[in-house]
C-alpha atoms as a PDB file:
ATOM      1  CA  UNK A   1     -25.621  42.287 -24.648  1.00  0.00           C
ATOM      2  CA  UNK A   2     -26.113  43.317 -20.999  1.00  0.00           C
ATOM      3  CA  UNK A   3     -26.883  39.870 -19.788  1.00  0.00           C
ATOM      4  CA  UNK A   4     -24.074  38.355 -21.982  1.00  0.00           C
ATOM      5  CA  UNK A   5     -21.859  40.852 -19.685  1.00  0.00           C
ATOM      6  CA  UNK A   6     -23.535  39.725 -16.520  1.00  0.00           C
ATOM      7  CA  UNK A   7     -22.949  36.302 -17.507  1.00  0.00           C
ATOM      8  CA  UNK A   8     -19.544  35.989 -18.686  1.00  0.00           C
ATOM      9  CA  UNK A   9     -18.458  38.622 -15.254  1.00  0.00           C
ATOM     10  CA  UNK A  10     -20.340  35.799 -12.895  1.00  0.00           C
ATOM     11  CA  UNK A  11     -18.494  32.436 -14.869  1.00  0.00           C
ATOM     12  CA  UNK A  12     -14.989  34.285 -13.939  1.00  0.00           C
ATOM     13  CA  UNK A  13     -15.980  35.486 -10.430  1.00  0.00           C
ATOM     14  CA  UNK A  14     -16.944  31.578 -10.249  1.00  0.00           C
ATOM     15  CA  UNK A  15     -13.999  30.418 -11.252  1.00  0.00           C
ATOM     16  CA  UNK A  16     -11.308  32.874 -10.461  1.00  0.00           C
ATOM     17  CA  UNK A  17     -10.060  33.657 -14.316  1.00  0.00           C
ATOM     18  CA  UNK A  18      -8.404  37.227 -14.548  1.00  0.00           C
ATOM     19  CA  UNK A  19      -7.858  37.862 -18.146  1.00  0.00           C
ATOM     20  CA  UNK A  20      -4.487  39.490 -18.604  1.00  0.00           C
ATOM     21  CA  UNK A  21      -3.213  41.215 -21.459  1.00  0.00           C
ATOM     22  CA  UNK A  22       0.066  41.923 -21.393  1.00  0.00           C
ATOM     23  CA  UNK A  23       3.356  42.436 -23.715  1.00  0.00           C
ATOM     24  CA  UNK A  24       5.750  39.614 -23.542  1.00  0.00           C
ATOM     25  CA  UNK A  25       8.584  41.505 -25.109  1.00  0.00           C
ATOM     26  CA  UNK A  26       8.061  44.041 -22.421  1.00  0.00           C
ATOM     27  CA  UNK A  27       8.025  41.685 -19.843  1.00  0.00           C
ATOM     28  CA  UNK A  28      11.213  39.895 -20.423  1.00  0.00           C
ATOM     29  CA  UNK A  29      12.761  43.265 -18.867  1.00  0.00           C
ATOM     30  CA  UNK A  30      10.281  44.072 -16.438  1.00  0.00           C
ATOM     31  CA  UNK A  31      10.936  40.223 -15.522  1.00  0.00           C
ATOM     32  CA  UNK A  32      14.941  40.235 -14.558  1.00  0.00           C
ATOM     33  CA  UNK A  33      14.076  40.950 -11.083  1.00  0.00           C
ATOM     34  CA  UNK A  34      12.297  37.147 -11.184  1.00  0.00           C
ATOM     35  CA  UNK A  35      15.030  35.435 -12.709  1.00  0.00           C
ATOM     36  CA  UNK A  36      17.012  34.522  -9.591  1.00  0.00           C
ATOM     37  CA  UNK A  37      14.338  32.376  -8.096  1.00  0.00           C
ATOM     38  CA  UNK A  38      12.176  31.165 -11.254  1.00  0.00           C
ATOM     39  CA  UNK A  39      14.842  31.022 -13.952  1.00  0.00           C
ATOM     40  CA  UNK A  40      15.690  33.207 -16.910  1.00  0.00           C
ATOM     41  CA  UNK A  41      13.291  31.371 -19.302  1.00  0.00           C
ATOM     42  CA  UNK A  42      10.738  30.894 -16.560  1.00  0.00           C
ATOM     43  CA  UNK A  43      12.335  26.962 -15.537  1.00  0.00           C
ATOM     44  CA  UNK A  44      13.297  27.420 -11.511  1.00  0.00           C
ATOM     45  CA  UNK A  45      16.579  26.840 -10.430  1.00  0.00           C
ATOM     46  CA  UNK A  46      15.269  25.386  -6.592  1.00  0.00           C
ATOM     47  CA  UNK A  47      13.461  23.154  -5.863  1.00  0.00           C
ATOM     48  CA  UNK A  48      11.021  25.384  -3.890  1.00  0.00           C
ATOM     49  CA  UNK A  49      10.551  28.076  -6.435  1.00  0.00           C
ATOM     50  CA  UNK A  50       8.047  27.201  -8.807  1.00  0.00           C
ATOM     51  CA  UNK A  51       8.505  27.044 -12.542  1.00  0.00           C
ATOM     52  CA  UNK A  52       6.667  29.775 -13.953  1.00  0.00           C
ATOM     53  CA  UNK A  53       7.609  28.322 -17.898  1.00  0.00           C
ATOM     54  CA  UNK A  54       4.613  28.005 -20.033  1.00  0.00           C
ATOM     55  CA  UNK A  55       1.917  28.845 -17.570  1.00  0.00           C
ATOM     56  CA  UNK A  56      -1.059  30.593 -18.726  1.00  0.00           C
ATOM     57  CA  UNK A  57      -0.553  34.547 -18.838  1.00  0.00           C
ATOM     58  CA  UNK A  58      -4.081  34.900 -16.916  1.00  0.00           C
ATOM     59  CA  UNK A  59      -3.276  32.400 -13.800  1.00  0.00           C
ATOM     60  CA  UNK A  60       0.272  34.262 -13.245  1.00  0.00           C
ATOM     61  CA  UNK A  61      -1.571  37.654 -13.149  1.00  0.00           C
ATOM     62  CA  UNK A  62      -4.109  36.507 -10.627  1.00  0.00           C
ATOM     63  CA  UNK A  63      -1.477  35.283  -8.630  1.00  0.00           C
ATOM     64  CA  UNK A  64       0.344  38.492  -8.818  1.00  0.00           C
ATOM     65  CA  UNK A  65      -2.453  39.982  -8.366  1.00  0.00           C
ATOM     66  CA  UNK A  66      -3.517  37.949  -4.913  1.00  0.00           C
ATOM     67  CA  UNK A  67       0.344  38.572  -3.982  1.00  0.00           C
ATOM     68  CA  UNK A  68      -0.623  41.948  -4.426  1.00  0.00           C
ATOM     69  CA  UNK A  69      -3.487  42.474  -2.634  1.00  0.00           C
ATOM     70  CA  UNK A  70      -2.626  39.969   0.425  1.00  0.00           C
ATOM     71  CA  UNK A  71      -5.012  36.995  -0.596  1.00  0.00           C
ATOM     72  CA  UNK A  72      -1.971  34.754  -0.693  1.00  0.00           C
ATOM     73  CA  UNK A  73       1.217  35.609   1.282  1.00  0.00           C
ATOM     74  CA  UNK A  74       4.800  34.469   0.745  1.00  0.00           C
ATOM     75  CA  UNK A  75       8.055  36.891   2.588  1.00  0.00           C
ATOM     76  CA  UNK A  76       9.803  36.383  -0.923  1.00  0.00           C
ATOM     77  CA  UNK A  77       6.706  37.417  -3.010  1.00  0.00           C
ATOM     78  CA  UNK A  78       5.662  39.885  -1.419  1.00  0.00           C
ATOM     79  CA  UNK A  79       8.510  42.064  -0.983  1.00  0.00           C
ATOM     80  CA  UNK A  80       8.795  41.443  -4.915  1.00  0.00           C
ATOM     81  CA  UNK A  81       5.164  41.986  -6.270  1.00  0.00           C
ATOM     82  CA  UNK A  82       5.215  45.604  -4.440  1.00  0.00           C
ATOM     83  CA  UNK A  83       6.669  47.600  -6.662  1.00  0.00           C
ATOM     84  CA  UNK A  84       4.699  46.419  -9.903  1.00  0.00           C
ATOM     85  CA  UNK A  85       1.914  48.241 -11.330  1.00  0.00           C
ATOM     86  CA  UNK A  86      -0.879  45.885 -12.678  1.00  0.00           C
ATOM     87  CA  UNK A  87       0.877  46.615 -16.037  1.00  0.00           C
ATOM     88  CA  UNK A  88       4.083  45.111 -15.198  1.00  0.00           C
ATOM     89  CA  UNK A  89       2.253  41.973 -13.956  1.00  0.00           C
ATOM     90  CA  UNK A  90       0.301  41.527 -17.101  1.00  0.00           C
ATOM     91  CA  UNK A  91       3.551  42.503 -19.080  1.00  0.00           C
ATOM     92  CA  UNK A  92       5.575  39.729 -16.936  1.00  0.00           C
ATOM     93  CA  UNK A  93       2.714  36.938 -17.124  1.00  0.00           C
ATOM     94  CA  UNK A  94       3.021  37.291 -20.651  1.00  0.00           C
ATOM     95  CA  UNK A  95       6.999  36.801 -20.628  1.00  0.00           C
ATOM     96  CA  UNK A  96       6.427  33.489 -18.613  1.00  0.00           C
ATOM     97  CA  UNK A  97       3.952  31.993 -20.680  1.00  0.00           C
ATOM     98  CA  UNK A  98       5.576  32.207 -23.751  1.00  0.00           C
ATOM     99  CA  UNK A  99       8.316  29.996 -22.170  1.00  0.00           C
ATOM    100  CA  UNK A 100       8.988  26.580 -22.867  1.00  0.00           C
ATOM    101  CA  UNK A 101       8.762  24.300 -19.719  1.00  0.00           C
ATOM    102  CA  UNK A 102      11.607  21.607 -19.417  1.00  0.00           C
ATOM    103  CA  UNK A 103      10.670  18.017 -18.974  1.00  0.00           C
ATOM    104  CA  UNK A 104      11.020  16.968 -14.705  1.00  0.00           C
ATOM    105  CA  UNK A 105      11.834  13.839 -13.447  1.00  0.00           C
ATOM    106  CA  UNK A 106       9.832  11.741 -10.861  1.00  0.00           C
ATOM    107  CA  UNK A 107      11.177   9.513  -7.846  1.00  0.00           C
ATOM    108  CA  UNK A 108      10.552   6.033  -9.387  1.00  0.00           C
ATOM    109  CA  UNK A 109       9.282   5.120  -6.094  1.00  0.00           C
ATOM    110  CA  UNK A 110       6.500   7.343  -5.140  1.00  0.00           C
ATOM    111  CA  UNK A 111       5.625   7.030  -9.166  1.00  0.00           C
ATOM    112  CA  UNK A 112       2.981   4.197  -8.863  1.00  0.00           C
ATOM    113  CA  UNK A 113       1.616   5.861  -5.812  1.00  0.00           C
ATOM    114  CA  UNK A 114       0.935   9.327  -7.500  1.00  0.00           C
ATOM    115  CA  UNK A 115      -0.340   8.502 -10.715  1.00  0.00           C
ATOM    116  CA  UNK A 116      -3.275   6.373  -8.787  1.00  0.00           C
ATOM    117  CA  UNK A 117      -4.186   9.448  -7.105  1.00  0.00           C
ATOM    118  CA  UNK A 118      -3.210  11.879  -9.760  1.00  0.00           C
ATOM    119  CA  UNK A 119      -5.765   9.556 -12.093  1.00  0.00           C
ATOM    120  CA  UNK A 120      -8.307   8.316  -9.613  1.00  0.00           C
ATOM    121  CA  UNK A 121      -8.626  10.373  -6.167  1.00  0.00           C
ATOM    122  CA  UNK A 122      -9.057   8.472  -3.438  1.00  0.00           C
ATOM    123  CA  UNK A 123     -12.621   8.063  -3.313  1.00  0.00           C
ATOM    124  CA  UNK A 124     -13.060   6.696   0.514  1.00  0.00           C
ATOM    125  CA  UNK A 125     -11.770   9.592   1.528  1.00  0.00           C
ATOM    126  CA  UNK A 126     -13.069  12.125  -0.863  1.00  0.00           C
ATOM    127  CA  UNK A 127     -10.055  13.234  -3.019  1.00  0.00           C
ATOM    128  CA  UNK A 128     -11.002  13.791  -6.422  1.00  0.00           C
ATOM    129  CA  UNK A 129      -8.476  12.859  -9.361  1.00  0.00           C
ATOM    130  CA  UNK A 130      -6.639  15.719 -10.114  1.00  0.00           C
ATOM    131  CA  UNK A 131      -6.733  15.243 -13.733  1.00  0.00           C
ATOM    132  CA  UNK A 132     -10.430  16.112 -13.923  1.00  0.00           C
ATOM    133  CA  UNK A 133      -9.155  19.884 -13.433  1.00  0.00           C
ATOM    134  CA  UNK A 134      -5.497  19.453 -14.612  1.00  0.00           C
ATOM    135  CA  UNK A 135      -5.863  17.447 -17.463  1.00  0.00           C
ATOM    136  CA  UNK A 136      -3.926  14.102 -18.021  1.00  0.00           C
ATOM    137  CA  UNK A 137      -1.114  15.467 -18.566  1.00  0.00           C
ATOM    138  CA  UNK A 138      -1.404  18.388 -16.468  1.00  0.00           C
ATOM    139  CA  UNK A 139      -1.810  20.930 -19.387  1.00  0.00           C
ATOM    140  CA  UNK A 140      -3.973  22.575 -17.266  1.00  0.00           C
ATOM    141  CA  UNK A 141      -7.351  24.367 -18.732  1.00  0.00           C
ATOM    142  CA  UNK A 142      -6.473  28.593 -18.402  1.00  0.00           C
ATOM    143  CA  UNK A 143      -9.821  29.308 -19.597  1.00  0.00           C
ATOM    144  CA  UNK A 144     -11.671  28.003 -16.123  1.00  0.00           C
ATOM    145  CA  UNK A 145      -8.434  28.902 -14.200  1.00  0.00           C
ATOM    146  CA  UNK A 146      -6.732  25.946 -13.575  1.00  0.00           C
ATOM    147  CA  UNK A 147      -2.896  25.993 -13.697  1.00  0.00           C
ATOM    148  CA  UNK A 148      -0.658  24.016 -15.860  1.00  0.00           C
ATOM    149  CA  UNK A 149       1.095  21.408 -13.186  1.00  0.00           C
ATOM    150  CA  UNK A 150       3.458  19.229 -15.902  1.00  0.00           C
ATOM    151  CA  UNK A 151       6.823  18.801 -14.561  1.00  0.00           C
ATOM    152  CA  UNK A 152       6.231  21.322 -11.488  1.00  0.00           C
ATOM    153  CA  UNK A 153       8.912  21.269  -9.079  1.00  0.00           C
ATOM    154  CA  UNK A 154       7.765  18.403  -6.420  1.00  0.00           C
ATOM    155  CA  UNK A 155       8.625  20.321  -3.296  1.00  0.00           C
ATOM    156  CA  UNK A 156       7.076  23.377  -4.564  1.00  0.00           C
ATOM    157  CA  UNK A 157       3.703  21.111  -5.254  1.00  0.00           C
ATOM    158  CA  UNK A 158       4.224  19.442  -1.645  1.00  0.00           C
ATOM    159  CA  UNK A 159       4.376  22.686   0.263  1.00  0.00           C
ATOM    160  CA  UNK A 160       1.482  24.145  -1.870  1.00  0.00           C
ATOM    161  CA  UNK A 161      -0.934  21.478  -1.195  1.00  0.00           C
ATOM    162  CA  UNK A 162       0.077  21.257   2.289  1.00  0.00           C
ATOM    163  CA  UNK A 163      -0.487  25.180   3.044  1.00  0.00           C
ATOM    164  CA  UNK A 164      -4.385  24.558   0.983  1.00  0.00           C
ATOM    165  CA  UNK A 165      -4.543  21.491   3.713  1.00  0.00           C
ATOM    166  CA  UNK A 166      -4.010  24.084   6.457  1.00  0.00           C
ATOM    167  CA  UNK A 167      -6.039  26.581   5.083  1.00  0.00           C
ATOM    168  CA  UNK A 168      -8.778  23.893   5.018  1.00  0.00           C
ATOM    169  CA  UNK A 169      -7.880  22.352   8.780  1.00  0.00           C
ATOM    170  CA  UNK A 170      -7.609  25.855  10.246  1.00  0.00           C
ATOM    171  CA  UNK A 171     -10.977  28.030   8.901  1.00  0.00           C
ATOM    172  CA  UNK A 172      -8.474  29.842   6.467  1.00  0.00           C
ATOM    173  CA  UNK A 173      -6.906  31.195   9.489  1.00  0.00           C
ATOM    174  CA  UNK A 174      -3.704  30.631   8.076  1.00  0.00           C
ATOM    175  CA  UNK A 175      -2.460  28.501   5.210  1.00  0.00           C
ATOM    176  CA  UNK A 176      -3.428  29.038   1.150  1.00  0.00           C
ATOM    177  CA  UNK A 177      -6.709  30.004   0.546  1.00  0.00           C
ATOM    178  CA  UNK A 178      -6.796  31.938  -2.573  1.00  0.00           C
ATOM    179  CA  UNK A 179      -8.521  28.587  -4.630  1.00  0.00           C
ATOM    180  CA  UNK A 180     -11.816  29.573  -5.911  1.00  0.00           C
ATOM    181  CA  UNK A 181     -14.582  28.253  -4.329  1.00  0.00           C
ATOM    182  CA  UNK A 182     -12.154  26.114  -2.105  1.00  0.00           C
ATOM    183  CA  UNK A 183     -11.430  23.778  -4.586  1.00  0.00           C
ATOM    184  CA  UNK A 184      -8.202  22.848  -3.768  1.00  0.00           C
ATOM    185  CA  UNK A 185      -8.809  23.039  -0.084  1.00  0.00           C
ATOM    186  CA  UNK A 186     -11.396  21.039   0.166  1.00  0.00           C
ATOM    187  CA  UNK A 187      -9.413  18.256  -2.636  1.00  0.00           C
ATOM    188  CA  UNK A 188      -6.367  17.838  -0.159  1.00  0.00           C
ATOM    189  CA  UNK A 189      -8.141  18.630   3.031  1.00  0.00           C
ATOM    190  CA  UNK A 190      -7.776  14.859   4.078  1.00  0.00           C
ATOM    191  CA  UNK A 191      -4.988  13.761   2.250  1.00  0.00           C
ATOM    192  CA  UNK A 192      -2.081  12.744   4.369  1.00  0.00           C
ATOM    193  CA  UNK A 193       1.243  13.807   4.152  1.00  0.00           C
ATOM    194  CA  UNK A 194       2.503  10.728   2.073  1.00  0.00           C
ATOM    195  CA  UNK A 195      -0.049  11.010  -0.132  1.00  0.00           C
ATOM    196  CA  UNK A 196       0.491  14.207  -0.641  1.00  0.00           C
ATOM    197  CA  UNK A 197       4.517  13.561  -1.556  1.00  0.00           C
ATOM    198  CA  UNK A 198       3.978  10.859  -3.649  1.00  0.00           C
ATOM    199  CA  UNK A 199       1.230  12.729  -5.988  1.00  0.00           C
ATOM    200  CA  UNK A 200       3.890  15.713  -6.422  1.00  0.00           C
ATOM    201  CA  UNK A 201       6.588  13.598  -7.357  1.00  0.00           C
ATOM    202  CA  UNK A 202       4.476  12.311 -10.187  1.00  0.00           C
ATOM    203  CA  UNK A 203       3.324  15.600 -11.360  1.00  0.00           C
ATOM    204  CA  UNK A 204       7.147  16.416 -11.766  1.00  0.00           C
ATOM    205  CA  UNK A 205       7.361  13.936 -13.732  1.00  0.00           C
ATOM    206  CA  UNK A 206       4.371  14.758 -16.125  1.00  0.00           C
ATOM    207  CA  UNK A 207       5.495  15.591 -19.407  1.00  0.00           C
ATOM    208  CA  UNK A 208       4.057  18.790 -20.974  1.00  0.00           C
END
C-alpha cells in the first residue's frame, strides 16, 4: 500500500493534478465575488476573462491555489484569491464545474489556420498538436491535468499562450510558468504571434 502511495503522490507531482473536493452548493455563494468577471454560471462576460463553465473542479483549485501562493500572478486575481481559505477554493471549483459552458464562435478567417495547428502542430518548428493533451474537441483530460479549452474566450487563450511564450523566451523571469514540466512553454515557445491568434480563435470555436 505504501508504494501504491508513493506512486500515485509522484504521477500528480508529474503532472500537476490537485484533487479538490469541494461543495458546489456552497460554492455558488462563496462564488458571487467571481461573477463580475467570469459570469454568474461560470460563462465570462469579456473577452479577457476566462470562462470558468464546466472546467474540471481539480484544475480551478490548482489555479487558485498557484494564485494563491504566487506561482502565477494576475493584479485582478490576486487581490481576489486572498481572502479564500483552501476550502472556499475547493467549494468554488466545484460551483464552476458543474456549469454548463456556452457554445463560442470562431473568426471564419483564422478558422483554417487554427484547426491545422490545433490538429497537427507545426512540426518544423516543434509545436505539438494541441489535441494530443486537449482532446479533439478540447474536452480536456482533468485526470492528467489538462484543462478543458472548448469555446474559451480567444483573447483570453492569446494572452495566455503569449505570457507561457515569455515565460519560455525569458528563463521564467517573467511571463506564465505554472505548466508542469513546461509543457506549455516549451509547445508555444516558437510559435509566432499569428499563429498563436489564429489557433485561439479556433479553440473558441470548439464545441464542448
Amino acid at each position: 500500500m505504501k508504494k501504491i502511495a508513493i506512486a500515485v503522490a509522484l504521477v500528480a507531482g508529474l503532472t500537476g493534478v490537485v484533487h479538490a473536493a469541494g461543495d458546489a452548493e456552497a460554492g455558488k455563494t462563496k462564488a458571487a465575488s467571481c461573477f463580475a468577471c467570469h459570469g454568474a454560471d461560470g460563462n465570462s462576460i469579456a473577452p479577457n476573462f476566462p470562462n470558468l463553465a464546466g472546467q474540471s473542479a481539480s484544475y480551478l483549485y490548482k489555479q487558485m491555489k498557484d494564485f494563491k501562493a504566487g506561482k502565477r500572478k494576475d493584479p485582478t486575481m490576486d487581490a481576489m484569491i486572498l481572502p479564500l481559505d483552501d476550502q472556499a477554493m475547493q467549494d468554488i471549483s466545484a460551483f464552476f464545474s458543474t456549469q454548463k459552458i456556452k457554445a463560442g464562435q470562431a473568426d471564419a478567417a483564422l478558422v483554417d489556420a487554427g484547426e491545422a495547428i490545433y490538429k497537427g502542430g507545426i512540426s518544423e518548428i516543434g509545436v505539438p498538436a494541441c489535441m494530443a493533451c486537449h482532446g479533439p474537441t478540447g474536452a480536456g483530460n482533468p485526470g492528467a491535468g489538462f484543462p478543458q479549452l472548448s469555446s474559451q474566450k480567444a483573447t483570453y487563450v492569446e494572452n495566455q499562450l503569449k505570457n507561457f511564450r515569455t515565460a519560455a523566451q525569458n528563463n521564467d523571469a517573467m511571463g506564465r510558468h505554472n505548466d508542469a514540466s513546461k509543457m506549455m512553454r516549451n509547445a508555444v515557445k516558437r510559435m509566432s504571434d499569428p499563429e498563436i491568434k489564429a489557433v485561439a480563435q479556433y479553440i473558441q470555436g470548439l464545441n464542448p
